[in-house]
Protein backbone atom coordinates (compact mmCIF):
# COMPACT_ATOMS: atom_id res chain seq x y z
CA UNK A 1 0.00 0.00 0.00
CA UNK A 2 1.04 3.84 -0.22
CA UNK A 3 -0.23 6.72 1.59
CA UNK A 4 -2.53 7.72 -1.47
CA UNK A 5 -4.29 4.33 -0.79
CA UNK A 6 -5.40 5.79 2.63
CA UNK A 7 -6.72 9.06 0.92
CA UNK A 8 -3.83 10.99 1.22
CA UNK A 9 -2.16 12.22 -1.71
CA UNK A 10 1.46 14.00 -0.85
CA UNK A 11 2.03 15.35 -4.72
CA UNK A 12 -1.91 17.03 -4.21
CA UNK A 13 -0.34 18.95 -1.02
CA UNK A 14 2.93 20.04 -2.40
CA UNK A 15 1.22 21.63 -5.16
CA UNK A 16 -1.48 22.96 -2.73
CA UNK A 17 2.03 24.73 -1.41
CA UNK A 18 3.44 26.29 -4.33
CA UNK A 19 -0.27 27.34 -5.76
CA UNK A 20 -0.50 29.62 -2.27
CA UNK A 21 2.82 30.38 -1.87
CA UNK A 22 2.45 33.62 -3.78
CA UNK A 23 -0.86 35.06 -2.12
CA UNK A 24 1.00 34.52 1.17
CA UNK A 25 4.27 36.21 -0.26
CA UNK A 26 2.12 39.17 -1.10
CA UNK A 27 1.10 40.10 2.41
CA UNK A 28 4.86 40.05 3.94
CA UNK A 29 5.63 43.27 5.67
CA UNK A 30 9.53 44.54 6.07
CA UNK A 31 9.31 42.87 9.55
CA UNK A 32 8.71 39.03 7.80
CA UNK A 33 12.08 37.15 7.51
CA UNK A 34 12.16 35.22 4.81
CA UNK A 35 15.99 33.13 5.07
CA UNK A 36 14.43 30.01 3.84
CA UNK A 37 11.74 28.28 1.78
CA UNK A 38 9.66 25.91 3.48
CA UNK A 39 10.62 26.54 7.47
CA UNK A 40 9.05 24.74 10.19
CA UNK A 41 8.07 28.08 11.77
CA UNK A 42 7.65 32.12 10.52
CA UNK A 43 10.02 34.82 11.87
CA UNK A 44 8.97 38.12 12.18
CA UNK A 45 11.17 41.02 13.82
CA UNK A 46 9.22 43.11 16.14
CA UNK A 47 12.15 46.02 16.38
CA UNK A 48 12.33 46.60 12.07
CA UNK A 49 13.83 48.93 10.97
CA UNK A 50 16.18 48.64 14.09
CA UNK A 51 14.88 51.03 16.68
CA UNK A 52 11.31 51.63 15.85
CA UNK A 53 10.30 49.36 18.47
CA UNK A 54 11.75 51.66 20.94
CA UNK A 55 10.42 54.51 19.30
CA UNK A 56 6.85 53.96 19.14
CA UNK A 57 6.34 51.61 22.40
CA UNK A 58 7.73 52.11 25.56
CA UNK A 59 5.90 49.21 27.37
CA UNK A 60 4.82 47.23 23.79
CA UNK A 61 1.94 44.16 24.75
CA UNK A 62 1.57 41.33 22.94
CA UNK A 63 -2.59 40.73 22.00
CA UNK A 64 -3.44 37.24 20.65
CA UNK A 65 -6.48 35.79 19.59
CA UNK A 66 -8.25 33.25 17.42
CA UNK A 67 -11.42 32.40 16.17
CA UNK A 68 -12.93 30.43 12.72
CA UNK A 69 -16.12 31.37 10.41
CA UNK A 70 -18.45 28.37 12.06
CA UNK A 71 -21.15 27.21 9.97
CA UNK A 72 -20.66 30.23 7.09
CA UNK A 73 -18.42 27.50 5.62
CA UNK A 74 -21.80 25.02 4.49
CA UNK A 75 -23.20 28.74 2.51
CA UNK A 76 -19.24 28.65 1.05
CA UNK A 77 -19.26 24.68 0.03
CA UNK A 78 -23.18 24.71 -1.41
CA UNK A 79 -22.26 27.97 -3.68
CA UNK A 80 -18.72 26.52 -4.92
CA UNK A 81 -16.96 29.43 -3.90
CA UNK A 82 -13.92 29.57 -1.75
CA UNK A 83 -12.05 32.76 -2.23
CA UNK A 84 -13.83 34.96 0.46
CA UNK A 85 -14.21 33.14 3.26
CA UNK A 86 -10.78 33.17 4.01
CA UNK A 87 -11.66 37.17 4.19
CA UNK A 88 -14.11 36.18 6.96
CA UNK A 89 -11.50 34.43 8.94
CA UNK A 90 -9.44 37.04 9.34
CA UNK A 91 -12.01 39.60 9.96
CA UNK A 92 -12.98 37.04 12.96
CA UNK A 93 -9.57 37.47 14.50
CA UNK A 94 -8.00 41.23 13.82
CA UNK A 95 -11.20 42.57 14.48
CA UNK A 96 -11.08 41.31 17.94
CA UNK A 97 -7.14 42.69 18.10
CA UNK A 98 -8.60 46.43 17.68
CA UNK A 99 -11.10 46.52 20.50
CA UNK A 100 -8.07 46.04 22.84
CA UNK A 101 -6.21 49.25 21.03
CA UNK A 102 -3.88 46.69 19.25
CA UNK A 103 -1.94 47.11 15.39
CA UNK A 104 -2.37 43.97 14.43
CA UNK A 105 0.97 42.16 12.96
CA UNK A 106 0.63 38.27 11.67
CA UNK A 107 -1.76 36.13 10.90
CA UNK A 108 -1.33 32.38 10.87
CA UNK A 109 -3.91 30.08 9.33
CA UNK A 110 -5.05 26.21 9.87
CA UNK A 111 -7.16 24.53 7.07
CA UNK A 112 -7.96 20.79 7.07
CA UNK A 113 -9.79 19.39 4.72
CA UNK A 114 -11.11 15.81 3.13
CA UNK A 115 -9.77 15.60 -0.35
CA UNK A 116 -6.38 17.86 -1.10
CA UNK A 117 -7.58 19.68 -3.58
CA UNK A 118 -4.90 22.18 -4.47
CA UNK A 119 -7.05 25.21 -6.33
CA UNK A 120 -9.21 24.49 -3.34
CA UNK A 121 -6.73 25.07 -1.02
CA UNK A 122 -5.07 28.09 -2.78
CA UNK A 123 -8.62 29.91 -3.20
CA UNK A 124 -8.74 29.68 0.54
CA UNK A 125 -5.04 31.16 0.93
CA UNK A 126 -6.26 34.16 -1.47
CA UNK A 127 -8.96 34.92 0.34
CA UNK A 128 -6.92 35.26 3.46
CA UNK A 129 -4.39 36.87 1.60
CA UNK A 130 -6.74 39.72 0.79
CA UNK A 131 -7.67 39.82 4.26
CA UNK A 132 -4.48 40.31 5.58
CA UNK A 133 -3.48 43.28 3.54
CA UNK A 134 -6.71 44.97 4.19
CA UNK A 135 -5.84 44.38 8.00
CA UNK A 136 -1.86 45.58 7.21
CA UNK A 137 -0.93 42.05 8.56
CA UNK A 138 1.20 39.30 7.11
CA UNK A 139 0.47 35.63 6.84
CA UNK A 140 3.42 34.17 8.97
CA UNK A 141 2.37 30.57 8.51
CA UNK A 142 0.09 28.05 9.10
CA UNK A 143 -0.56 24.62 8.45
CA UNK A 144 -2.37 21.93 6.17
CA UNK A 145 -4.14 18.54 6.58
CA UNK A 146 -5.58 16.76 4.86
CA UNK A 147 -7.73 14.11 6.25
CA UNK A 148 -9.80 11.62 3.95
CA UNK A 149 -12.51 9.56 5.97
CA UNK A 150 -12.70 12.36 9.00
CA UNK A 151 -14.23 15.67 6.83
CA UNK A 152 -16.02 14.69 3.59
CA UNK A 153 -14.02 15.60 0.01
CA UNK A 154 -16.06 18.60 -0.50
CA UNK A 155 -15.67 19.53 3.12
CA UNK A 156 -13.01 21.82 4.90
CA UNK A 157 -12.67 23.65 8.29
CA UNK A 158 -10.77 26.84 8.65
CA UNK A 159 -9.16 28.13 11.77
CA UNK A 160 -7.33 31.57 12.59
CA UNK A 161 -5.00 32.99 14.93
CA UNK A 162 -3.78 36.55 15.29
CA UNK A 163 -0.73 38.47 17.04
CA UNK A 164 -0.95 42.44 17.46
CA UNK A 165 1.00 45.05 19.52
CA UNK A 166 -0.08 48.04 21.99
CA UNK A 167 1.58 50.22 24.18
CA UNK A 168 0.35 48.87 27.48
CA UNK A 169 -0.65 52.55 29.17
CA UNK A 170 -2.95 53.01 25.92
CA UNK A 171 -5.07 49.82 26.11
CA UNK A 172 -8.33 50.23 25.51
CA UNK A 173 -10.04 48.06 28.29
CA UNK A 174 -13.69 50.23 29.24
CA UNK A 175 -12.63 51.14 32.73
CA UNK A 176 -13.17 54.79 31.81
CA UNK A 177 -16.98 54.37 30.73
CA UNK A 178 -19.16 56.78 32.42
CA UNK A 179 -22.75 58.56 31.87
CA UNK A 180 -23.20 60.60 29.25
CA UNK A 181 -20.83 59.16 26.71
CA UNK A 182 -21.72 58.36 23.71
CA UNK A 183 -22.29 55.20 21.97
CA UNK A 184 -21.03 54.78 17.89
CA UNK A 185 -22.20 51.94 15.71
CA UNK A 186 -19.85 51.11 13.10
CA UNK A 187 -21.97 49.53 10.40
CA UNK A 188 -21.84 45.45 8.90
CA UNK A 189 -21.98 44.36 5.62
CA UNK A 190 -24.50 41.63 6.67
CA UNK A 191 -24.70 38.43 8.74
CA UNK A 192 -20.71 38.60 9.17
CA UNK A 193 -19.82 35.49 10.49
CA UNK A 194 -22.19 34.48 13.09
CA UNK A 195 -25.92 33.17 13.73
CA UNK A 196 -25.10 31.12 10.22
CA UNK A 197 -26.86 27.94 12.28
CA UNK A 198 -30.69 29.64 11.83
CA UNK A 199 -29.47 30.85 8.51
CA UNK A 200 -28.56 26.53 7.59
CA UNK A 201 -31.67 25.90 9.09
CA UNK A 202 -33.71 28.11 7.92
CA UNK A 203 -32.25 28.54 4.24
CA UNK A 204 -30.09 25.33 3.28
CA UNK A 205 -32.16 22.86 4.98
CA UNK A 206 -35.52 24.37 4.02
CA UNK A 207 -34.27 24.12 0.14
CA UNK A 208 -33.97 27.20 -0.86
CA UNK A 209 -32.52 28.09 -4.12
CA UNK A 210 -29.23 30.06 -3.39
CA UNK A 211 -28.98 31.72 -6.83
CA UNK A 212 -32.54 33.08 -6.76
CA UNK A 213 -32.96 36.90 -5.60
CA UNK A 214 -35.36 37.02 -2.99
CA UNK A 215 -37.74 40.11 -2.30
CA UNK A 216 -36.66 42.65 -0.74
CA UNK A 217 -32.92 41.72 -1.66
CA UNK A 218 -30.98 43.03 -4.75
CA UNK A 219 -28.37 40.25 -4.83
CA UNK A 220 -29.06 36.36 -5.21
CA UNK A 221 -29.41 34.79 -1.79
CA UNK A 222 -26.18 32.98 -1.70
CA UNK A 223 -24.24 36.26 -2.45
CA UNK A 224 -26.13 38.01 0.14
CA UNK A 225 -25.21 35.05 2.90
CA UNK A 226 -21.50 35.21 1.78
CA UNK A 227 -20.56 38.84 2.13
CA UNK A 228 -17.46 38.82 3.78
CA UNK A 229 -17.31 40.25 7.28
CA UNK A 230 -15.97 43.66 7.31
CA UNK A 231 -12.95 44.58 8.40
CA UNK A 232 -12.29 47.50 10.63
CA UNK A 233 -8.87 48.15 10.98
CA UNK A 234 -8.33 50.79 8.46
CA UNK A 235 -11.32 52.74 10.31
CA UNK A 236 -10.76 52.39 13.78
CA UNK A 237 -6.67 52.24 14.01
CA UNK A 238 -6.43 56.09 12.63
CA UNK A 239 -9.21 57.06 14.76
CA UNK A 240 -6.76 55.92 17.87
CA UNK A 241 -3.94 57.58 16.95
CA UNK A 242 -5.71 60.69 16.00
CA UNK A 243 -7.46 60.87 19.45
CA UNK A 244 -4.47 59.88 21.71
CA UNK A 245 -6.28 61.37 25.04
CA UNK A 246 -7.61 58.02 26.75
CA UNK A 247 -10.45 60.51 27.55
CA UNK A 248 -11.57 60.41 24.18
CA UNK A 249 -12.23 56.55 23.09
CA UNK A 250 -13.56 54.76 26.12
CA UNK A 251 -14.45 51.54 25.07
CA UNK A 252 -15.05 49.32 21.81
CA UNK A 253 -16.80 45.79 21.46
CA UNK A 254 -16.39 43.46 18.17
CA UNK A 255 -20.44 42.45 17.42
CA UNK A 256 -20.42 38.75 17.16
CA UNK A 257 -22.63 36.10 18.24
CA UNK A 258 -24.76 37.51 21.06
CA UNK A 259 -25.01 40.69 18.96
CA UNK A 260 -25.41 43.84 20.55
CA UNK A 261 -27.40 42.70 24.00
CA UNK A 262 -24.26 40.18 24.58
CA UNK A 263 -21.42 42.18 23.45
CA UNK A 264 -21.24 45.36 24.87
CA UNK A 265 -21.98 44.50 28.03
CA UNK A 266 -18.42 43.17 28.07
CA UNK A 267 -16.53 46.17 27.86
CA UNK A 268 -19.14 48.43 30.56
CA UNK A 269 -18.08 48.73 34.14
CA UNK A 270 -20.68 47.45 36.67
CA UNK A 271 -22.13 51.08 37.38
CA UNK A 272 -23.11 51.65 33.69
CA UNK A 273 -25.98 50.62 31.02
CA UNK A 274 -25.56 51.40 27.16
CA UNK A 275 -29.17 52.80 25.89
CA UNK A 276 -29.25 51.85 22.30
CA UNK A 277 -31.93 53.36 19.68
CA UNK A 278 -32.60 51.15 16.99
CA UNK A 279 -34.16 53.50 15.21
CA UNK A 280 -31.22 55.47 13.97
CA UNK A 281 -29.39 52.93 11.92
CA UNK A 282 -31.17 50.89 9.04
CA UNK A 283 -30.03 46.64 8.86
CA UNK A 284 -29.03 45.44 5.45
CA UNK A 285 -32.33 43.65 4.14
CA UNK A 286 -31.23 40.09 4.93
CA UNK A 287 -32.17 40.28 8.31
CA UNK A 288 -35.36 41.22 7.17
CA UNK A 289 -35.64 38.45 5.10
CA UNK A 290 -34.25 35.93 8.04
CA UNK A 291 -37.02 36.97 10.16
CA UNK A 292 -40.07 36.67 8.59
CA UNK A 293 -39.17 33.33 7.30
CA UNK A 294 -38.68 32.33 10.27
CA UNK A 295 -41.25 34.23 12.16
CA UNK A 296 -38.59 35.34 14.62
CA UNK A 297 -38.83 38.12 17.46
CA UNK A 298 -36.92 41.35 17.34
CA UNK A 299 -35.54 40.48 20.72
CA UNK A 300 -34.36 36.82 19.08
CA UNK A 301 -32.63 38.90 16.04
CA UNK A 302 -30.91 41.23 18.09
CA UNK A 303 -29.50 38.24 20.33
CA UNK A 304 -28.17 36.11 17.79
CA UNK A 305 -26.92 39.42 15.11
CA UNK A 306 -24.93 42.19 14.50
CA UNK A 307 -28.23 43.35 12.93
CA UNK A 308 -26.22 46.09 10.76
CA UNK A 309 -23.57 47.05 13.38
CA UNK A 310 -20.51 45.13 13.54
CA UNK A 311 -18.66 47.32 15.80
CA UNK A 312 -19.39 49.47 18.79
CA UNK A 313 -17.36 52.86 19.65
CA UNK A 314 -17.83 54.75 23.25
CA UNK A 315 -16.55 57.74 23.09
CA UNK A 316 -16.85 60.87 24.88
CA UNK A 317 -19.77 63.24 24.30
CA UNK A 318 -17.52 66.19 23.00
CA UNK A 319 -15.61 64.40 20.56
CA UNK A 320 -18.61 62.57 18.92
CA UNK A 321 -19.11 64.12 15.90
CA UNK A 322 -15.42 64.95 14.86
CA UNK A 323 -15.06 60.87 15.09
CA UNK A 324 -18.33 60.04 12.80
CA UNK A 325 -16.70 62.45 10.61
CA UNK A 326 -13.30 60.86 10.53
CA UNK A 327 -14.54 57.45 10.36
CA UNK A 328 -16.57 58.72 7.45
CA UNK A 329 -13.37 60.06 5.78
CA UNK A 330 -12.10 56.73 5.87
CA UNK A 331 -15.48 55.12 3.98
CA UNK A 332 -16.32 53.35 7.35
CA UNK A 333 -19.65 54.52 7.91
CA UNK A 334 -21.34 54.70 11.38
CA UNK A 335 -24.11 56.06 13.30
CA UNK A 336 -24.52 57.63 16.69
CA UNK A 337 -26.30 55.02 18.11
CA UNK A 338 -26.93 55.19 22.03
CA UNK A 339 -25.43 56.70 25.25
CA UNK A 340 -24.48 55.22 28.60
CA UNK A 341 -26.34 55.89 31.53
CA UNK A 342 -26.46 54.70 35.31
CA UNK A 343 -27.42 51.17 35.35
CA UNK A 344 -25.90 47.54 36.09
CA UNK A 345 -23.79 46.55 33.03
CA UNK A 346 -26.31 45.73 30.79
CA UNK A 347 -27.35 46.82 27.17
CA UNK A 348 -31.04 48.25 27.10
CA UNK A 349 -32.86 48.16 23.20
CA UNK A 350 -35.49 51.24 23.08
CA UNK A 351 -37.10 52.09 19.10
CA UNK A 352 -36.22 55.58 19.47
């Protein structure tokens, strides 16, 4: 027997390698060392050029994290379309780096799938490729299985982790929330990457046809469940440096499953409530669509989705407009969408 006989097919990988190899070149920064091809591990240089390190942190932390795309990944197999998930992955991971105040640096990426399918496999790689230079991160490394028998041949999972850096006195950690700031919704593409469970159930297993355009939406339904998670680095990381003053940005909260009742809540000191108006932003249509098929409450939607706001801002009262306006600058627009007011840490949904 050879390894191929078990389902394993070393040629099919090795190709896999040198298909990707150039979307993951493409997202090295200056701090990436590259000495060799094919290392066990990536290298990156924190202090490049030599100095800037101890230029621009005098107490630099570390912020890791890592997360995957869940259940998105069925909408990704049933529409034959790999190259944005890997967008989604990312998204999952920096976006969580920037609520802590942290640039985030490398990426590193696990896929395993059934079948090595190596266009498969480098479709994946571009999409977090493209991810990574939105974010201003490289892909360091990451790793490949492939494992017939365990996932299906059309199946894969995906898996992310992510390193940034922060000076430690300028971590953003919601200790100074207080009444009277204000609360800034930064707004989603659509579903991002969470609640896709209801979305299987309600959509994939109750046969709907993923290339028809439903009412109400101007996109086939497939395209419309695929968006790719936005990305808010490019907004939110010149919004830091431009307001320095830790009395300006007070808190921020990544909008993920939970949405905004079980999100924000984790970045509010006990004495505090966040008052949010959902009448001053408008959701993307397919959550409209999501709940009347499934005849779902508004207090269900808002538990399980971003419902149109994927991240949350508190910021002081006098600085609120100057920040929509930069933010809208930077095409990331937002919406002043609450305030915080005595309470017990918890998120309170009025209409208006």
């Amino acid at each position: 027997m050879t390894y191929r006989d078990s389902g394993v097919d070393i040629d099919a990988g090795d190709e896999a390698v040198d298909l990707m190899a150039r979307h993951v070149r493409s997202t090295y920064t200056p701090q990436v060392l590259t000495y060799s091809h094919g290392g066990f591990a990536g290298l990156f240089q924190l202090d490049y050029p030599p100095g800037i390190l101890r230029k621009n942190y005098k107490e630099p932390v570390l912020v890791a994290c890592s997360d995957g795309v869940r259940t998105k990944l069925e909408v990704a197999y049933r529409m034959g379309t790999a190259d944005t998930i890997g967008i989604d992955l990312v998204a999952m991971c920096v976006n969580d780096l920037i609520v802590q105040g942290a640039e985030p640096l490398f990426f590193l990426d696990y896929i395993a799938v059934g079948k090595m399918r190596p266009d498969l496999v480098a479709d994946l790689v571009k999409g977090i490729s493209a991810g990574c230079k939105e974010a201003g991160c490289a892909i360091l490394g990451g790793e490949t299985a492939e494992m017939p028998g365990f996932y299906a041949n059309v199946h894969y999972e995906l898996a992310g982790f992510s390193v940034g850096v922060v000076e430690k006195s300028r971590l953003i950690l919601g200790q100074r929330v207080e009444p009277g700031d204000q609360i800034l919704g930064l707004l989603s593409t659509g579903i991002h990457s969470n609640g896709y469970s209801l979305v299987r159930k309600l959509f994939l297993q109750g046969g709907w046809d993923l290339g028809q355009v439903p009412r109400g939406l101007e996109e086939p339904l497939g395209s419309a469940l695929l968006r790719p998670t936005r990305i808010y680095v490019k907004g939110v990381l010149p919004v830091l440096r431009t307001y320095r003053s830790k009395k300006v940005i007070h808190a921020l909260a990544h909008i993920t499953g939970g949405g905004l009742p079980g999100n924000v809540p984790r970045v509010l000191p006990s004495g505090v409530n966040a008052v949010i108006y959902r009448n001053r932003w408008r959701p993307p249509p397919i959550f409209q669509l999501i709940q009347e098929t499934g005849k779902i409450s508004d207090a269900e939607m808002f538990r399980v989705y971003n419902m149109g706001i994927g991240m949350v801002m508190v910021v002081s009262r006098h600085f609120c407009e100057p920040i929509l306006k930069r933010l809208e600058d930077l095409h990331y627009p937002a919406a002043r969408i609450g305030e915080i007011v005595k309470g017990k840490g918890e998120v309170v949904l009025r209409k208006r």
